[in-house]
Each structure stands twice: as C-alpha cells, then as structure tokens.
C-alpha atoms as a PDB file:
ATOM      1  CA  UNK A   1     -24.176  15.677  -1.738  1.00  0.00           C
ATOM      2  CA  UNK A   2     -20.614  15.757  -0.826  1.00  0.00           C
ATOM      3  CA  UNK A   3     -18.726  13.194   1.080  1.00  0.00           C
ATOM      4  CA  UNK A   4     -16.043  13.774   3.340  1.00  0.00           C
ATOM      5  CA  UNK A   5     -13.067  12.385   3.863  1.00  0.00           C
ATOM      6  CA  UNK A   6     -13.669  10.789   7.173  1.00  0.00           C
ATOM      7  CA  UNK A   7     -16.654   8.832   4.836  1.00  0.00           C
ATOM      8  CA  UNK A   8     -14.665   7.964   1.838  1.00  0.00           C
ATOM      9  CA  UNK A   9     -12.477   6.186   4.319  1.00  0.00           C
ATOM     10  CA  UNK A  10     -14.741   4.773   6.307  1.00  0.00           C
ATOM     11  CA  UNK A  11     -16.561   3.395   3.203  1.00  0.00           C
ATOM     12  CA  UNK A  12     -12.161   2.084   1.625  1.00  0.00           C
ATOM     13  CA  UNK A  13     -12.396   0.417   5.418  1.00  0.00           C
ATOM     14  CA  UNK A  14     -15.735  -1.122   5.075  1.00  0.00           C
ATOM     15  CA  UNK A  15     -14.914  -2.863   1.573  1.00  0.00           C
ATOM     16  CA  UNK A  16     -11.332  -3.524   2.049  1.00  0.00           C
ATOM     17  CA  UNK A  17     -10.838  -4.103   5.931  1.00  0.00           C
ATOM     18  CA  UNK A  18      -8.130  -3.297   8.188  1.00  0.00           C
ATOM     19  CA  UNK A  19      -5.429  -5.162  10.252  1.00  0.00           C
ATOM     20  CA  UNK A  20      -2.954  -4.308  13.111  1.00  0.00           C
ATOM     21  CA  UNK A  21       0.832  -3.378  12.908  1.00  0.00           C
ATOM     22  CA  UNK A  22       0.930  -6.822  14.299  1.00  0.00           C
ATOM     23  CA  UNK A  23      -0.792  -8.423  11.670  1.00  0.00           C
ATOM     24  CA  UNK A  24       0.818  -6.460   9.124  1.00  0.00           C
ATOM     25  CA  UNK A  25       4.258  -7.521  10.421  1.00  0.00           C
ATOM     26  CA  UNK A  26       3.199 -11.090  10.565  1.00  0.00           C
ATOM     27  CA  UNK A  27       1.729 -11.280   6.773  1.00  0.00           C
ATOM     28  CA  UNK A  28       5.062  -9.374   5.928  1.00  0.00           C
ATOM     29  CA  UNK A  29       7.481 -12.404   7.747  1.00  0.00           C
ATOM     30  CA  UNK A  30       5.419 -14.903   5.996  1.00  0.00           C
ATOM     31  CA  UNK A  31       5.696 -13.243   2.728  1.00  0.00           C
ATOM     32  CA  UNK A  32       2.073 -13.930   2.251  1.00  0.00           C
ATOM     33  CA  UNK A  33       1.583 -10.031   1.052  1.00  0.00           C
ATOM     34  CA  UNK A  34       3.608  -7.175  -0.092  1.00  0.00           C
ATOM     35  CA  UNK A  35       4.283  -3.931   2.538  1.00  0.00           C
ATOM     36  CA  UNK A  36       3.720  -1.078   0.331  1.00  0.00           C
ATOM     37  CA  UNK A  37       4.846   2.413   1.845  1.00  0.00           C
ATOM     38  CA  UNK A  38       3.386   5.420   0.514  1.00  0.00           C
ATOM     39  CA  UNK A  39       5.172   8.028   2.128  1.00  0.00           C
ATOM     40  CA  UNK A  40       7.463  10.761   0.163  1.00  0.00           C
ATOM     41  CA  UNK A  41      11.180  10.047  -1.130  1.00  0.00           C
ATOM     42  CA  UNK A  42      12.052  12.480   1.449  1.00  0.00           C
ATOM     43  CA  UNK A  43      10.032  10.455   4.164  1.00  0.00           C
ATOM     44  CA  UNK A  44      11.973   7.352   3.657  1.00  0.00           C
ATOM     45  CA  UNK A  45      14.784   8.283   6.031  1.00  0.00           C
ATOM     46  CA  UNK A  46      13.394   5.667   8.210  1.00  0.00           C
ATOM     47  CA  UNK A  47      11.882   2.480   6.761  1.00  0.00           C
ATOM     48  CA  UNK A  48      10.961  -0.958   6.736  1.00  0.00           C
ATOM     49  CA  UNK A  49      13.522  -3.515   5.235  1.00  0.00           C
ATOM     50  CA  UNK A  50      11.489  -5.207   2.197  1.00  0.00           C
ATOM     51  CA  UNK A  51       9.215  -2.754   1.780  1.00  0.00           C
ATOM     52  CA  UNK A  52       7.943  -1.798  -2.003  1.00  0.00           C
ATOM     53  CA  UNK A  53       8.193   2.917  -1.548  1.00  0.00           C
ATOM     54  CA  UNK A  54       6.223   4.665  -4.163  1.00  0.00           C
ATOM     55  CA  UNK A  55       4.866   7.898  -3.627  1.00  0.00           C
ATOM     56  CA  UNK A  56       1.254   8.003  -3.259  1.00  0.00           C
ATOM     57  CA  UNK A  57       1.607  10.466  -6.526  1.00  0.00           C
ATOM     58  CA  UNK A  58       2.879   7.401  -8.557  1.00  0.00           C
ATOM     59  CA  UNK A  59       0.729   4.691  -6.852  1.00  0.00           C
ATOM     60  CA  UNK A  60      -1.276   3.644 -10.517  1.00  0.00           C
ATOM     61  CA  UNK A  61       1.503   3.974 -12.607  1.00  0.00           C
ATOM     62  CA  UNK A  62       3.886   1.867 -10.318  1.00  0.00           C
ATOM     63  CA  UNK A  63       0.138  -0.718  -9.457  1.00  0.00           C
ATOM     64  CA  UNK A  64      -0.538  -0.729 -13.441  1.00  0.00           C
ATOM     65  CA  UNK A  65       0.760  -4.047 -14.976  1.00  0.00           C
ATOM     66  CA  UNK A  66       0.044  -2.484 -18.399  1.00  0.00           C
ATOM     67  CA  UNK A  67       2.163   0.805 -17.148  1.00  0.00           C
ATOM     68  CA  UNK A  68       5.202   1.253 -18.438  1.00  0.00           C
ATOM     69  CA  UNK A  69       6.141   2.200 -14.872  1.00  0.00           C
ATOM     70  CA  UNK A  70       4.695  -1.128 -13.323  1.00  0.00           C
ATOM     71  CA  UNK A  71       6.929  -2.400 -10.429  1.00  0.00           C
ATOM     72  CA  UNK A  72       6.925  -6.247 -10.433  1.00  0.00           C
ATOM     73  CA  UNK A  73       7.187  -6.546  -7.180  1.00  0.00           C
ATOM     74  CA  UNK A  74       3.004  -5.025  -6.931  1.00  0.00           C
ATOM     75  CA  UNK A  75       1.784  -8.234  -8.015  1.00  0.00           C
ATOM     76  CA  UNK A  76      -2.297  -7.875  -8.953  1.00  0.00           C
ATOM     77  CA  UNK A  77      -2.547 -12.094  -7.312  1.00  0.00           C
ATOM     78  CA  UNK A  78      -0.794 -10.891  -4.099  1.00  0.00           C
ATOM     79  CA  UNK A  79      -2.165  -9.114  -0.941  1.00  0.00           C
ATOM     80  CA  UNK A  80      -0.629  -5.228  -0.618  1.00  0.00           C
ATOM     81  CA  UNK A  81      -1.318  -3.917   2.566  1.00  0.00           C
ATOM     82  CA  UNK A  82      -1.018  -0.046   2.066  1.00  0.00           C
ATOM     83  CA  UNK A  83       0.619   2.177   4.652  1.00  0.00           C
ATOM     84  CA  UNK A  84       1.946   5.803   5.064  1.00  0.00           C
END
C-alpha cells in the first residue's frame, strides 16, 4: 500500500513532535537548539540571523559528521528544529 504524504508527515510529527514559532524563537534565544532553514539559496533573501541554510537537497551531507560536507554547527548532541 502506498502512503501519502499527508501520512508520512503525520507519522515525522507523531515520532518527532512539533512546537510553535514561539517556541522555536525561544529555544533559538536560549541557544538550547540550532534553527536550521531548509529553503533554496535563492529563498534566503529574507532570513533569520543565526540560522544554519542548507538546501533540503544537501540536508545529509551537510547533517553527516562522517561527510566530508558536515557543517559543525549541525551538532548530532544538539536539538535542530527544521523549518522551510
């Protein structure tokens, strides 16, 4: 049987959870986890001081601390709260 999307994120939801702008912007100030926008390059025009940006293309390279393309700053021990 095939799932749609509107399961397969329903089911990410479930497992993972999901917060508010509000909350988001309040575990950003505290630092206690990372922002990470997904959008496009040519999305960016408007962003988020202190956000990590990797294209949602480049995601597991950039999340992979045994990628060659790792960015530091997607620490495995640190919250990422995802956003597009």
């Amino acid at each position: 049987m095939t799932r749609t999307a509107a399961q397969m994120v329903a089911d990410a939801t479930e497992q993972l959870g999901a917060i508010t702008p509000k909350e988001a912007a309040a575990r950003h100030a505290d630092h206690s986890a990372v922002l990470l926008d997904v959008r496009e390059p040519a999305e960016w025009e408007h962003y988020i001081d202190g956000t990590v940006q990797v294209p949602r293309g480049l995601l597991e390279f950039a999340a992979d601390p045994g990628s060659p393309r790792h960015d530091p700053r997607l620490d495995p021990s640190t919250p990422v709260i995802v956003f597009c």
